[in-house]
PDB file of N, CA and C in Angstrom:
ATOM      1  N   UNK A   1     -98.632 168.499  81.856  1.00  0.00           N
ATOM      2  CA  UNK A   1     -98.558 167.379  80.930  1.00  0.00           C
ATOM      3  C   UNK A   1     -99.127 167.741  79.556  1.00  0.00           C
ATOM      4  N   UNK A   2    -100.131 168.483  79.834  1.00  0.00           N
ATOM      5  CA  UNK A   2    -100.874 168.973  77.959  1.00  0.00           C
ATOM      6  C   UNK A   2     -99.881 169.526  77.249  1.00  0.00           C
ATOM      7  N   UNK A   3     -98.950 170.635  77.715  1.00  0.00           N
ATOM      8  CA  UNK A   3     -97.896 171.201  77.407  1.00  0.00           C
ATOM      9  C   UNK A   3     -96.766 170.119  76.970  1.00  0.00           C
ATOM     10  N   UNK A   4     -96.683 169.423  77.577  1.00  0.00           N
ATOM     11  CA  UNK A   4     -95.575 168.331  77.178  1.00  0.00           C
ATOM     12  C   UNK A   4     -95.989 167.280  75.975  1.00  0.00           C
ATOM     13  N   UNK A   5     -97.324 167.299  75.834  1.00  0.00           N
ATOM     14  CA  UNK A   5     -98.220 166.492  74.768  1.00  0.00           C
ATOM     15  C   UNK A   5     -97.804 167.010  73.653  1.00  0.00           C
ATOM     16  N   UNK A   6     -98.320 168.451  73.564  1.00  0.00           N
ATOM     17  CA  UNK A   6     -98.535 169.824  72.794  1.00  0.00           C
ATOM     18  C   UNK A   6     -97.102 169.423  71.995  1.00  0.00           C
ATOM     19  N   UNK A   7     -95.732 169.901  73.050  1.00  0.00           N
ATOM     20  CA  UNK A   7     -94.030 169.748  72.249  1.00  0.00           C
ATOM     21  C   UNK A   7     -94.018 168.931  71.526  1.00  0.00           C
ATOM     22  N   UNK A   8     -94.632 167.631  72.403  1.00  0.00           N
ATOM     23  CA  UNK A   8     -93.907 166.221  71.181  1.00  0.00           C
ATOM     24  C   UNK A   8     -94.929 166.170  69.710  1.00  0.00           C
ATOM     25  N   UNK A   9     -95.910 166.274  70.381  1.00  0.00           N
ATOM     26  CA  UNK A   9     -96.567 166.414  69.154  1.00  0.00           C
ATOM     27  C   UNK A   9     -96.373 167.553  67.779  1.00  0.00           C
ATOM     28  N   UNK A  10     -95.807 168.182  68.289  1.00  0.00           N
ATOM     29  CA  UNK A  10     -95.174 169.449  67.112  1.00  0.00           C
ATOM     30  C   UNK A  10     -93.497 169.075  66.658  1.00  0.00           C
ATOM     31  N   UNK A  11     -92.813 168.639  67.756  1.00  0.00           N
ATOM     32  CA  UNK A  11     -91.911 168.435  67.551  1.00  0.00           C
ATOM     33  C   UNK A  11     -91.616 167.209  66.957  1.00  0.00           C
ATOM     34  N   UNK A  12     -92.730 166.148  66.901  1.00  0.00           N
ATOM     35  CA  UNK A  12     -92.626 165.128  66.277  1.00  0.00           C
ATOM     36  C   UNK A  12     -93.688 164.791  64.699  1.00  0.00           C
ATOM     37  N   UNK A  13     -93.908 166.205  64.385  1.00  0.00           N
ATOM     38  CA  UNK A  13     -95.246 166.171  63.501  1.00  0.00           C
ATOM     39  C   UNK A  13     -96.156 165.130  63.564  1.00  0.00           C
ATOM     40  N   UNK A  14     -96.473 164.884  64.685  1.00  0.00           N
ATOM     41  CA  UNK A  14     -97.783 163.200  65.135  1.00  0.00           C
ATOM     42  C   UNK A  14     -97.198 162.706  64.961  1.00  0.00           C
ATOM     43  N   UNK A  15     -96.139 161.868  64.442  1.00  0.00           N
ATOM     44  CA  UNK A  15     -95.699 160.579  64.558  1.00  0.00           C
ATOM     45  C   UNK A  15     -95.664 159.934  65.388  1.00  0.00           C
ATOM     46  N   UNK A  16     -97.357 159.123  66.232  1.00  0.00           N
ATOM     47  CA  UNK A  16     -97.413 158.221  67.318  1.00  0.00           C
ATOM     48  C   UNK A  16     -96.416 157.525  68.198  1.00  0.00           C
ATOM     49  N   UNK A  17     -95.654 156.843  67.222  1.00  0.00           N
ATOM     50  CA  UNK A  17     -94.810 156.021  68.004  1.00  0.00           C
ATOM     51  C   UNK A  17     -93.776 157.132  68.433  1.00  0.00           C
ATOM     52  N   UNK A  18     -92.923 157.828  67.658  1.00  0.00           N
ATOM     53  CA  UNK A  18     -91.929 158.988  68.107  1.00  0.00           C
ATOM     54  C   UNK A  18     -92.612 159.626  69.231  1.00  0.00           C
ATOM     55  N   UNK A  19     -93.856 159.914  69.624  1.00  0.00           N
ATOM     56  CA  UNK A  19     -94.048 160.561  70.809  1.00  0.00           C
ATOM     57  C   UNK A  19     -94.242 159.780  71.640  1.00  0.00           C
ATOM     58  N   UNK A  20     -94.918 158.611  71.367  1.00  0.00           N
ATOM     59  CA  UNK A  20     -94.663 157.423  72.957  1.00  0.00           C
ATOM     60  C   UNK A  20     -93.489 157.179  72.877  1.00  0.00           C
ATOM     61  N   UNK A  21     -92.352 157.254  72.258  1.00  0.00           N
ATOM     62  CA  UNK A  21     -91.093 156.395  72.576  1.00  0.00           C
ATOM     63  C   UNK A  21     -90.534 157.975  73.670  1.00  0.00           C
ATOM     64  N   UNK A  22     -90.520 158.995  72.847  1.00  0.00           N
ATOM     65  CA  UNK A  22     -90.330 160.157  73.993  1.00  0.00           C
ATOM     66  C   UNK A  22     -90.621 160.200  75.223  1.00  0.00           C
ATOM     67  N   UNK A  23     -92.276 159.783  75.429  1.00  0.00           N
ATOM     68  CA  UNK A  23     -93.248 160.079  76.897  1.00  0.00           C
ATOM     69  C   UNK A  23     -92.203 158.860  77.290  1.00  0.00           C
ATOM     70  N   UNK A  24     -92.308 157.138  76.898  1.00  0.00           N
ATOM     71  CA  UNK A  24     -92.028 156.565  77.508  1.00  0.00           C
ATOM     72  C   UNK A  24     -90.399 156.400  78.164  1.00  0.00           C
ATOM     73  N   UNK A  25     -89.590 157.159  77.411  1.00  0.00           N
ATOM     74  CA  UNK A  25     -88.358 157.756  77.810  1.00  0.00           C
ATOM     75  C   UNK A  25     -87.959 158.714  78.561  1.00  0.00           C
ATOM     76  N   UNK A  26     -89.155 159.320  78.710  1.00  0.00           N
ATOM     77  CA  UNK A  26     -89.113 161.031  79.488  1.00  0.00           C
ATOM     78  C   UNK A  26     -87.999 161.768  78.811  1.00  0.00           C
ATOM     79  N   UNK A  27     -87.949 161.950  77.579  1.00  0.00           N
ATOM     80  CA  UNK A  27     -87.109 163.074  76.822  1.00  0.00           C
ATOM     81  C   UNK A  27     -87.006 164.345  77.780  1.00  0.00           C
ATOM     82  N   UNK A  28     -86.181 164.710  77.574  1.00  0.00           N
ATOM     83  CA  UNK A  28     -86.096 165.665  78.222  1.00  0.00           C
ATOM     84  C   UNK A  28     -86.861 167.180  77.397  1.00  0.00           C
ATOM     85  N   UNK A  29     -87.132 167.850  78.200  1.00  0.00           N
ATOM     86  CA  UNK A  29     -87.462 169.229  77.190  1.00  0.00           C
ATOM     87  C   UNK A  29     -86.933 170.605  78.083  1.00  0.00           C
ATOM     88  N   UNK A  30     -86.361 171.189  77.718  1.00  0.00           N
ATOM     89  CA  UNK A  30     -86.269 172.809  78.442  1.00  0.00           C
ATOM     90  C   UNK A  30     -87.538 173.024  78.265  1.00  0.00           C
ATOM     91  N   UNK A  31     -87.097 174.116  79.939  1.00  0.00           N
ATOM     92  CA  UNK A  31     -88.719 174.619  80.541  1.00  0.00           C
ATOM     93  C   UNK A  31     -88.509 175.586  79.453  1.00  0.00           C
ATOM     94  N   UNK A  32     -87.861 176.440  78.876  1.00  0.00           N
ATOM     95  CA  UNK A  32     -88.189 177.276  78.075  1.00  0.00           C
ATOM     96  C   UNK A  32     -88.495 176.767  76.806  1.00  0.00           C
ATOM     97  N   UNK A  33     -88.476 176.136  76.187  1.00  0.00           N
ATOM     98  CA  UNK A  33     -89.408 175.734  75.396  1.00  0.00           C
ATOM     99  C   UNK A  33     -90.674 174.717  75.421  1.00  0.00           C
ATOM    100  N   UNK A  34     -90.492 174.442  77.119  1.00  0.00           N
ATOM    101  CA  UNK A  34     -92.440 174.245  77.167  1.00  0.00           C
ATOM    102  C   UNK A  34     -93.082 175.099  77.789  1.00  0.00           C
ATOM    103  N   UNK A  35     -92.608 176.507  77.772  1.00  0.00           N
ATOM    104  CA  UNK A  35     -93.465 177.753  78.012  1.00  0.00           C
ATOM    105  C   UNK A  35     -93.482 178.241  76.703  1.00  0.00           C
ATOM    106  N   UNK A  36     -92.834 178.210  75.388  1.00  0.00           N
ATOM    107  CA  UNK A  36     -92.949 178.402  74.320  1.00  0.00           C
ATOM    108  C   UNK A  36     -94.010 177.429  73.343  1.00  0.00           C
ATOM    109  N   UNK A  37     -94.016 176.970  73.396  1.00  0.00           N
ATOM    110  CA  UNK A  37     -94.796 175.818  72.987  1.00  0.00           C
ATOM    111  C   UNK A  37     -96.340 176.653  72.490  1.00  0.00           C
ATOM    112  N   UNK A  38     -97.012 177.109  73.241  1.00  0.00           N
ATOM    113  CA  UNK A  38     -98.011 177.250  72.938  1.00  0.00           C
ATOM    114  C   UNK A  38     -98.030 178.573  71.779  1.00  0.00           C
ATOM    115  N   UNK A  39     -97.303 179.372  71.491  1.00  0.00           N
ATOM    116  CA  UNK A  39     -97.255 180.067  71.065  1.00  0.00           C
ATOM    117  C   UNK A  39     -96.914 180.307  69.288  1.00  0.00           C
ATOM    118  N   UNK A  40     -96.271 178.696  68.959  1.00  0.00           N
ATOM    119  CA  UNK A  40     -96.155 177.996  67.873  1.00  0.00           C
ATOM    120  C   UNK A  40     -96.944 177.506  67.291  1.00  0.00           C
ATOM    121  N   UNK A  41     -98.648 177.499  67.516  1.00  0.00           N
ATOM    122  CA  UNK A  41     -99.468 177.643  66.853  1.00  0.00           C
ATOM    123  C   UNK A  41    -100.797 178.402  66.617  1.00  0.00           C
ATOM    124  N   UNK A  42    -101.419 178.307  66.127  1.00  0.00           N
ATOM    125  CA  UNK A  42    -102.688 179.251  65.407  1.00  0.00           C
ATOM    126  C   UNK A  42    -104.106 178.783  65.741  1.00  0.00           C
ATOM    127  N   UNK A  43    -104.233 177.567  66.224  1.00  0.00           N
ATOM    128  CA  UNK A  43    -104.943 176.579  66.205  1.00  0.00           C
ATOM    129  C   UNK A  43    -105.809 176.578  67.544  1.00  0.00           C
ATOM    130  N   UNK A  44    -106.659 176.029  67.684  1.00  0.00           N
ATOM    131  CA  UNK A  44    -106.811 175.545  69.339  1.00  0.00           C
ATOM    132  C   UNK A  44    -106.634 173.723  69.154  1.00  0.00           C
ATOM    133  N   UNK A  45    -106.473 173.605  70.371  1.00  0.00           N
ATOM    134  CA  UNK A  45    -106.084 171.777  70.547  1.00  0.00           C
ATOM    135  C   UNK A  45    -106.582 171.610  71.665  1.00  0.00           C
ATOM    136  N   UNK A  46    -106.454 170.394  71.830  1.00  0.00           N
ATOM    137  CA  UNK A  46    -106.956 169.270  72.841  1.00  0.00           C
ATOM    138  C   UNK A  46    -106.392 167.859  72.828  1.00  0.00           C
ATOM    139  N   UNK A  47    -105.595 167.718  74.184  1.00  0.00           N
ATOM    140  CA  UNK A  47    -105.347 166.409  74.350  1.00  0.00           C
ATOM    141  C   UNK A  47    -105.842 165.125  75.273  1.00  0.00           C
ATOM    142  N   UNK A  48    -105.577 164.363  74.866  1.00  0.00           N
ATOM    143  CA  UNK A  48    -105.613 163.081  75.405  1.00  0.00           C
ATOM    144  C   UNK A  48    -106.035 162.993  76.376  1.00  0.00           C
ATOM    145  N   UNK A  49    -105.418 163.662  77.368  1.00  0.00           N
ATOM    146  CA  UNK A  49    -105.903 163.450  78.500  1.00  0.00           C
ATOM    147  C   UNK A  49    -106.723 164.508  79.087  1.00  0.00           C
ATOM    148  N   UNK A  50    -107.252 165.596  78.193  1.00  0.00           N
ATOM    149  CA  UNK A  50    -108.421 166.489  79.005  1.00  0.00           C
ATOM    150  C   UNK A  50    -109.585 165.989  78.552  1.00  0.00           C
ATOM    151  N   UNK A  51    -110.654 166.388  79.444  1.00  0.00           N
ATOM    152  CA  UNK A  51    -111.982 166.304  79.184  1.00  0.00           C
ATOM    153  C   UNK A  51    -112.991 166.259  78.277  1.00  0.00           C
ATOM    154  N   UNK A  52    -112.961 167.359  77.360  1.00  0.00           N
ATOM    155  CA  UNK A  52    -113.322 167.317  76.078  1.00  0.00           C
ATOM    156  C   UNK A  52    -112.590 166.849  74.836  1.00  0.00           C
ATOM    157  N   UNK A  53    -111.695 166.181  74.944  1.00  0.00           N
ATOM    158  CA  UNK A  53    -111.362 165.017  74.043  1.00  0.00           C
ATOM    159  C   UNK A  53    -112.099 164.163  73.494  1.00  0.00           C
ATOM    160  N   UNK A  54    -112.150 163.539  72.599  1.00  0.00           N
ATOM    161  CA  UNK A  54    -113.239 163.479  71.645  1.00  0.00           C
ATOM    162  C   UNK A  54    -113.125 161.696  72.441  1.00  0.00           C
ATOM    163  N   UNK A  55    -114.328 161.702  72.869  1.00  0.00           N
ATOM    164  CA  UNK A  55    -114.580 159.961  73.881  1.00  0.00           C
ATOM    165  C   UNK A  55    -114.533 158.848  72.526  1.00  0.00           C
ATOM    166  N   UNK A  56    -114.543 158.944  71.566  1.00  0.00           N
ATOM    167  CA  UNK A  56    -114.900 157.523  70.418  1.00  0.00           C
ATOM    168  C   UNK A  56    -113.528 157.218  70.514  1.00  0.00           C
ATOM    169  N   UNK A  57    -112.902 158.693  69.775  1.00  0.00           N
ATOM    170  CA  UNK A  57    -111.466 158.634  69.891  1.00  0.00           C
ATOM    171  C   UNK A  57    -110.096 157.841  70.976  1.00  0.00           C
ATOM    172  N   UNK A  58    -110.754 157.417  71.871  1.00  0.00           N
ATOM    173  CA  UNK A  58    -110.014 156.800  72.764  1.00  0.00           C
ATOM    174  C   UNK A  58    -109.944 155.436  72.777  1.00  0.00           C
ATOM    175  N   UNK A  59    -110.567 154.727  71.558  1.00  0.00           N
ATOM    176  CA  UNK A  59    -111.348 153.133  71.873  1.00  0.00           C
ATOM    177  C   UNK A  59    -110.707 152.829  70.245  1.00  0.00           C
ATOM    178  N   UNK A  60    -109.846 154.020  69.702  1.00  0.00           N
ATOM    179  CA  UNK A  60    -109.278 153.400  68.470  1.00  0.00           C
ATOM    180  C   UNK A  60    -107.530 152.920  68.701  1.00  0.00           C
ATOM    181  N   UNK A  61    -106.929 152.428  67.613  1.00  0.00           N
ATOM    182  CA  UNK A  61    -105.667 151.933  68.184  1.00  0.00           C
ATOM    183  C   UNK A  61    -104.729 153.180  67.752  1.00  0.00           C
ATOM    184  N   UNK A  62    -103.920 153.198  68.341  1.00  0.00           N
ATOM    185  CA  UNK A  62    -103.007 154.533  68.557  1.00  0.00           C
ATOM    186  C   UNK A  62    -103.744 155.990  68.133  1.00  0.00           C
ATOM    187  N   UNK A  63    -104.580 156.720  69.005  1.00  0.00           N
ATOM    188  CA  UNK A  63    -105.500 157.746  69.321  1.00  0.00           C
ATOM    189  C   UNK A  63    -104.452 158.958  69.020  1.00  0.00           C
ATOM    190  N   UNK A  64    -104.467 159.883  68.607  1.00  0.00           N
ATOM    191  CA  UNK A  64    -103.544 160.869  68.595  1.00  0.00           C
ATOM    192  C   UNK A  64    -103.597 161.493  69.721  1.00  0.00           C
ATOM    193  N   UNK A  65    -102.553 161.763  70.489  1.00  0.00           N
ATOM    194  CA  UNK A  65    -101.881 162.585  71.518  1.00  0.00           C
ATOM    195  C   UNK A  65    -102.731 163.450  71.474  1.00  0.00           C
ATOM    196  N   UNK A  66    -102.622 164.772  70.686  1.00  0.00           N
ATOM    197  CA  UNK A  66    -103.164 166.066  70.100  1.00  0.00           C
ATOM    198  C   UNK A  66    -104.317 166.077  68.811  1.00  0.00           C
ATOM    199  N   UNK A  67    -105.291 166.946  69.479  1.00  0.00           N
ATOM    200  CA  UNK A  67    -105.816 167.057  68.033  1.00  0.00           C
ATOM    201  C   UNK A  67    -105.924 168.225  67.880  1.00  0.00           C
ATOM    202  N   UNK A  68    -105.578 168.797  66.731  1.00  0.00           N
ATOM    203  CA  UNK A  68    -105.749 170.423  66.693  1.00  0.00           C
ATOM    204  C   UNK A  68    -107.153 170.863  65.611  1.00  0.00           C
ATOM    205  N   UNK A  69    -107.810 171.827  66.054  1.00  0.00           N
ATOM    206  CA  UNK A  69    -108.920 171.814  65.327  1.00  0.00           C
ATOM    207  C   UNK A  69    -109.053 173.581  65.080  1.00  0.00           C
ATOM    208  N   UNK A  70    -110.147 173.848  65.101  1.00  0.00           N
ATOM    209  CA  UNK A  70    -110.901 175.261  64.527  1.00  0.00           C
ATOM    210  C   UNK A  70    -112.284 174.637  64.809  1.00  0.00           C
ATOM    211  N   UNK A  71    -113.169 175.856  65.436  1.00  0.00           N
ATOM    212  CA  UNK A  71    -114.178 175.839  65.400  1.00  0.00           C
ATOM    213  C   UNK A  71    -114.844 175.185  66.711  1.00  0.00           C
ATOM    214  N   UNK A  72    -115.962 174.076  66.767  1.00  0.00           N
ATOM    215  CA  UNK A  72    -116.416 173.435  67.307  1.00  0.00           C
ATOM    216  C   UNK A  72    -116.065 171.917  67.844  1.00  0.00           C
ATOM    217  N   UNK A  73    -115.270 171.728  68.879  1.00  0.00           N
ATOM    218  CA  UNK A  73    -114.749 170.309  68.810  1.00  0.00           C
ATOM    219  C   UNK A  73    -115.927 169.585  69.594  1.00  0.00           C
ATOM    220  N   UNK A  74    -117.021 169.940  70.037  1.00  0.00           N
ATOM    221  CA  UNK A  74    -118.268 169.368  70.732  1.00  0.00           C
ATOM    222  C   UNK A  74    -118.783 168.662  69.597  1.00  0.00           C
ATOM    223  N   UNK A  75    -119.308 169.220  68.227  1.00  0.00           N
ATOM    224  CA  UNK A  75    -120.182 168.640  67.162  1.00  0.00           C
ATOM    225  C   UNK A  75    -119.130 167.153  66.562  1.00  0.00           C
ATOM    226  N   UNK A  76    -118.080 166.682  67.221  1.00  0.00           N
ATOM    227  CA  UNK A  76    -117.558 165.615  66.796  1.00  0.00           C
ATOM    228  C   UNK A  76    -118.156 164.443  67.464  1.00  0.00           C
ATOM    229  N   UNK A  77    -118.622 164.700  68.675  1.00  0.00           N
ATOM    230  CA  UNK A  77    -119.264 163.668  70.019  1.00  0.00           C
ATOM    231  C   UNK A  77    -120.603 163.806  69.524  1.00  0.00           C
ATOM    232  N   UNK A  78    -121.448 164.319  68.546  1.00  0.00           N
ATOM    233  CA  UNK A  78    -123.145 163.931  68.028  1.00  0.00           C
ATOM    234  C   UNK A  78    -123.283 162.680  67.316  1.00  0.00           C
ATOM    235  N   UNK A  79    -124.233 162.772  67.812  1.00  0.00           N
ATOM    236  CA  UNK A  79    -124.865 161.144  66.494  1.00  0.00           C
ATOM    237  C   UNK A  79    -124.782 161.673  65.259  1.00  0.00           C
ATOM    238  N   UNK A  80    -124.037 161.841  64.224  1.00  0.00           N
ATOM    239  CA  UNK A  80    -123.986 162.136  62.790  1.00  0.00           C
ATOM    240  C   UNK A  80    -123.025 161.663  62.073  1.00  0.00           C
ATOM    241  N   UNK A  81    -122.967 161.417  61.166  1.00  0.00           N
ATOM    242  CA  UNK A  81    -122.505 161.127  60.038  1.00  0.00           C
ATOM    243  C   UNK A  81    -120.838 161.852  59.979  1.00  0.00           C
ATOM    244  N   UNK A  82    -119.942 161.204  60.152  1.00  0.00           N
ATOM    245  CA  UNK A  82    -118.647 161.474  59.955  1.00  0.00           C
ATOM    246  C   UNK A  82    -117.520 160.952  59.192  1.00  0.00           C
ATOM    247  N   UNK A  83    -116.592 161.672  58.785  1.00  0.00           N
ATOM    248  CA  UNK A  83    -115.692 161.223  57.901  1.00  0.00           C
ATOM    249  C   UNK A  83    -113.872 161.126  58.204  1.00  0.00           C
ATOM    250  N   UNK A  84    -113.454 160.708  58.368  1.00  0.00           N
ATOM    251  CA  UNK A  84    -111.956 160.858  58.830  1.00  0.00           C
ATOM    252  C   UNK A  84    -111.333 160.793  57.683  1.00  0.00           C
ATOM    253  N   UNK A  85    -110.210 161.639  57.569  1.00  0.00           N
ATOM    254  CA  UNK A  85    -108.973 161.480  56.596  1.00  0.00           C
ATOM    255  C   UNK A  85    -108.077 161.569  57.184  1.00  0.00           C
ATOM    256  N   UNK A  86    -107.045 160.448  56.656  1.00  0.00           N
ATOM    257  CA  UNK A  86    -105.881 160.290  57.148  1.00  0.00           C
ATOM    258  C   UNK A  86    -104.885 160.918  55.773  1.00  0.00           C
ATOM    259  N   UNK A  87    -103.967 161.773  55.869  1.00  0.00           N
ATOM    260  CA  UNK A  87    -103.275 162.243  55.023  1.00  0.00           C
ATOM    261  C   UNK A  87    -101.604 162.616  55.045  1.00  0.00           C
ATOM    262  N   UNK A  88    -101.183 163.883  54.640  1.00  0.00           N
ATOM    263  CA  UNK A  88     -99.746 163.683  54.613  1.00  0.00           C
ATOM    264  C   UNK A  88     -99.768 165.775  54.915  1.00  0.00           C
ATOM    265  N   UNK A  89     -98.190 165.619  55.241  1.00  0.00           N
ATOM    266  CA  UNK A  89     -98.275 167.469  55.027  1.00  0.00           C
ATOM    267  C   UNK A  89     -97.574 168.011  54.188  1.00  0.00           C
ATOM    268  N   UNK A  90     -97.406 166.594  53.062  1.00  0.00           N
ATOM    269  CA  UNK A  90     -96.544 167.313  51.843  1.00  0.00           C
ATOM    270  C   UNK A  90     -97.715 166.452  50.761  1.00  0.00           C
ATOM    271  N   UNK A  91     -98.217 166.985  50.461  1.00  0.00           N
ATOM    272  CA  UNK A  91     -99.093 166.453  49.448  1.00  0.00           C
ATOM    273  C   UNK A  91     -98.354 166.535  47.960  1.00  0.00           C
ATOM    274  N   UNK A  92     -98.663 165.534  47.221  1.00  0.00           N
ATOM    275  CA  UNK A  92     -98.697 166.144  45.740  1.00  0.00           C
ATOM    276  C   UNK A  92    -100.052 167.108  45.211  1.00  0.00           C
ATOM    277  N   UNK A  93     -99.170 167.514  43.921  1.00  0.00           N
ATOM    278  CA  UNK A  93    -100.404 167.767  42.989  1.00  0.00           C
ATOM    279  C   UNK A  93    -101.695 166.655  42.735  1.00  0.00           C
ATOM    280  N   UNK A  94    -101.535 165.428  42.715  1.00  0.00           N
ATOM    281  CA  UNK A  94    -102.664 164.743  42.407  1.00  0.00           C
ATOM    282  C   UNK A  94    -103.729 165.045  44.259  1.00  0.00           C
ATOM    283  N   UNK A  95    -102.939 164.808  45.035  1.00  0.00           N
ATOM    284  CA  UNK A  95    -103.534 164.718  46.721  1.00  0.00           C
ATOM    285  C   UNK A  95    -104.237 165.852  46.826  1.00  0.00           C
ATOM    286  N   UNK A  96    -103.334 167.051  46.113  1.00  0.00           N
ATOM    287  CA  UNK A  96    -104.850 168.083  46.639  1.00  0.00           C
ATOM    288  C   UNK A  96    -105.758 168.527  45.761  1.00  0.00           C
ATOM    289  N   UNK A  97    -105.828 167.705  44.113  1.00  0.00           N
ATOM    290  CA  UNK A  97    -106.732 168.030  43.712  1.00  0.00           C
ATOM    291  C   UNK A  97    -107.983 167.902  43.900  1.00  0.00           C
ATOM    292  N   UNK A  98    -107.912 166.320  44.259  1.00  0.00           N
ATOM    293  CA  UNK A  98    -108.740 164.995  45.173  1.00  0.00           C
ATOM    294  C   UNK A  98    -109.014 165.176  46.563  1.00  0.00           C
ATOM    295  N   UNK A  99    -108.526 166.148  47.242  1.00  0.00           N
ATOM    296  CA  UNK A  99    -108.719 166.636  48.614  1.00  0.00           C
ATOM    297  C   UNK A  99    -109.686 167.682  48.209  1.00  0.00           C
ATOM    298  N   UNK A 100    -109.742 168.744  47.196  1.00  0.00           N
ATOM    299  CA  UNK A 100    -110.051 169.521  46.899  1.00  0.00           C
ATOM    300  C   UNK A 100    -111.689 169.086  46.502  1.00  0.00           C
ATOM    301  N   UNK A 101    -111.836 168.323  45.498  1.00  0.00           N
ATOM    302  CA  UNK A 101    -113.256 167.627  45.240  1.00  0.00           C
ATOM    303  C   UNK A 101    -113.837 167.033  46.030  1.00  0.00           C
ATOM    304  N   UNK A 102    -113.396 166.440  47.015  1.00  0.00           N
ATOM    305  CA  UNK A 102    -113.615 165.805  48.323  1.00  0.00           C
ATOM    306  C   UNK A 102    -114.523 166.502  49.267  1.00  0.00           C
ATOM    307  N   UNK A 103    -113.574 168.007  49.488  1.00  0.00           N
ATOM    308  CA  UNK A 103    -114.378 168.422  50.543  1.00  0.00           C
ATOM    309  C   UNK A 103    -115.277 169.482  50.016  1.00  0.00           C
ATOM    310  N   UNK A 104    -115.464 169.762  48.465  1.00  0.00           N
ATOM    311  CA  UNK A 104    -116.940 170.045  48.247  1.00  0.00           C
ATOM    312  C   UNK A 104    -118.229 169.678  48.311  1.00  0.00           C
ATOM    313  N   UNK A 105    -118.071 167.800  48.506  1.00  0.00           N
ATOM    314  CA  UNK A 105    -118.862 167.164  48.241  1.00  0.00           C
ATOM    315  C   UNK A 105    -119.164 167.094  49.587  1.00  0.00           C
ATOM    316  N   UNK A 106    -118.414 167.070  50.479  1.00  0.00           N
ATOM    317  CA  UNK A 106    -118.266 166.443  52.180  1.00  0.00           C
ATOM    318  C   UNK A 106    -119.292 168.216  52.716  1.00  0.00           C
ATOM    319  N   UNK A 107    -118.631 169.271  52.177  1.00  0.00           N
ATOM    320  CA  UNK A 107    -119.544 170.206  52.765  1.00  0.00           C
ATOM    321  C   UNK A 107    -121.137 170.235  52.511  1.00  0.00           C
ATOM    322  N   UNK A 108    -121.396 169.910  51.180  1.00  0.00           N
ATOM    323  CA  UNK A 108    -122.727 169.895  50.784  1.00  0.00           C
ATOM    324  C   UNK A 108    -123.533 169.088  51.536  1.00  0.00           C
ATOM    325  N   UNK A 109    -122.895 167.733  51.784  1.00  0.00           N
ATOM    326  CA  UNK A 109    -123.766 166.718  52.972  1.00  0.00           C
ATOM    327  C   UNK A 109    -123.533 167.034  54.137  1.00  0.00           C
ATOM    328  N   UNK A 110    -122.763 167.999  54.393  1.00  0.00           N
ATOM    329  CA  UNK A 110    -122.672 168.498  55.820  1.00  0.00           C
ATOM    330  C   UNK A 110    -122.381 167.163  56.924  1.00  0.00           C
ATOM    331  N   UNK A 111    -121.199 166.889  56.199  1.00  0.00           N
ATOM    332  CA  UNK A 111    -120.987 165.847  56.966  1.00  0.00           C
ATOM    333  C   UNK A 111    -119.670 166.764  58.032  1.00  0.00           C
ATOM    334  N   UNK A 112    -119.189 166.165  59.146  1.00  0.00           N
ATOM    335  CA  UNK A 112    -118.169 166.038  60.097  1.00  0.00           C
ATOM    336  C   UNK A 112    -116.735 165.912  59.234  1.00  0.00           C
ATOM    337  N   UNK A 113    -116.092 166.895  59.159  1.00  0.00           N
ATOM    338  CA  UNK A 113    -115.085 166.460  58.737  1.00  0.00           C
ATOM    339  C   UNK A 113    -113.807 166.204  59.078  1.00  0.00           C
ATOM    340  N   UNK A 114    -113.036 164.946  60.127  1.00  0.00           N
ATOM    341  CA  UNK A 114    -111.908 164.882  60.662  1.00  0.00           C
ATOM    342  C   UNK A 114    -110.576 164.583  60.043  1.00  0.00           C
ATOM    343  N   UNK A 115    -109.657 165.521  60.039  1.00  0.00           N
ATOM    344  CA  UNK A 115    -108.542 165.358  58.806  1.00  0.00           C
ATOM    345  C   UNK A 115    -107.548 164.892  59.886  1.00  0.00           C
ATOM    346  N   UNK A 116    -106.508 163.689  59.945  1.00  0.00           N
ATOM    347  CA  UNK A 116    -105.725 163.328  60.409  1.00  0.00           C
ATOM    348  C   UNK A 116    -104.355 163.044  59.623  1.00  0.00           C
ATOM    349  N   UNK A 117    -103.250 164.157  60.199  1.00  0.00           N
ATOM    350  CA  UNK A 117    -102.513 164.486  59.551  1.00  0.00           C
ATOM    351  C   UNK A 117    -101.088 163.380  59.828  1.00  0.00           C
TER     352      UNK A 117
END
């Protein structure tokens, strides 16, 4: 099932509802491209339904399927200070200048930084 998370979620660039309307349809997928699947990204991830999935994350309204991260996905579950961005994967020029000043300021306070794409 993570594997099947993993497809729609790539194949649907997150678009929540496009991947529940899939799960809840049972789209079909070739097994060969959900043995491919993992290999289409760079990233490590975690879904929904494994263990270390981020627990806050489950108590919001439409939770992302997938989250793909780098690094440490434990330091998201501490008592600290966190920030979510919700954004786009075609930015303009103004989006990443302002993304850009953003997360200088966000590193210096060493805050959590969750980008939701």
């Amino acid at each position: 099932m993570r594997w099947v998370l993993l497809f729609f979620a790539l194949k649907y660039e997150g678009d929540w509802l496009k991947i529940y309307q899939a799960l809840e349809t049972k789209e079909k997928i070739s097994y060969e491209d959900l043995i491919d699947i993992e290999t289409k990204i760079t990233c490590q991830y975690v879904t929904i339904i494994d263990q270390d999935y981020p627990k806050a994350l489950c108590n919001i309204y439409r939770p992302p399927f997938v989250l793909f991260y780098d690094g440490d996905l434990t330091i998201v579950n501490n008592k600290c200070h966190k920030l979510a961005i919700c954004g786009t994967t075609k930015p303009d020029e103004t989006g990443l200048l302002i993304t850009k000043m953003l997360t200088k300021k966000i590193i210096r306070r060493k805050l959590i930084l969750i980008v939701m794409l």
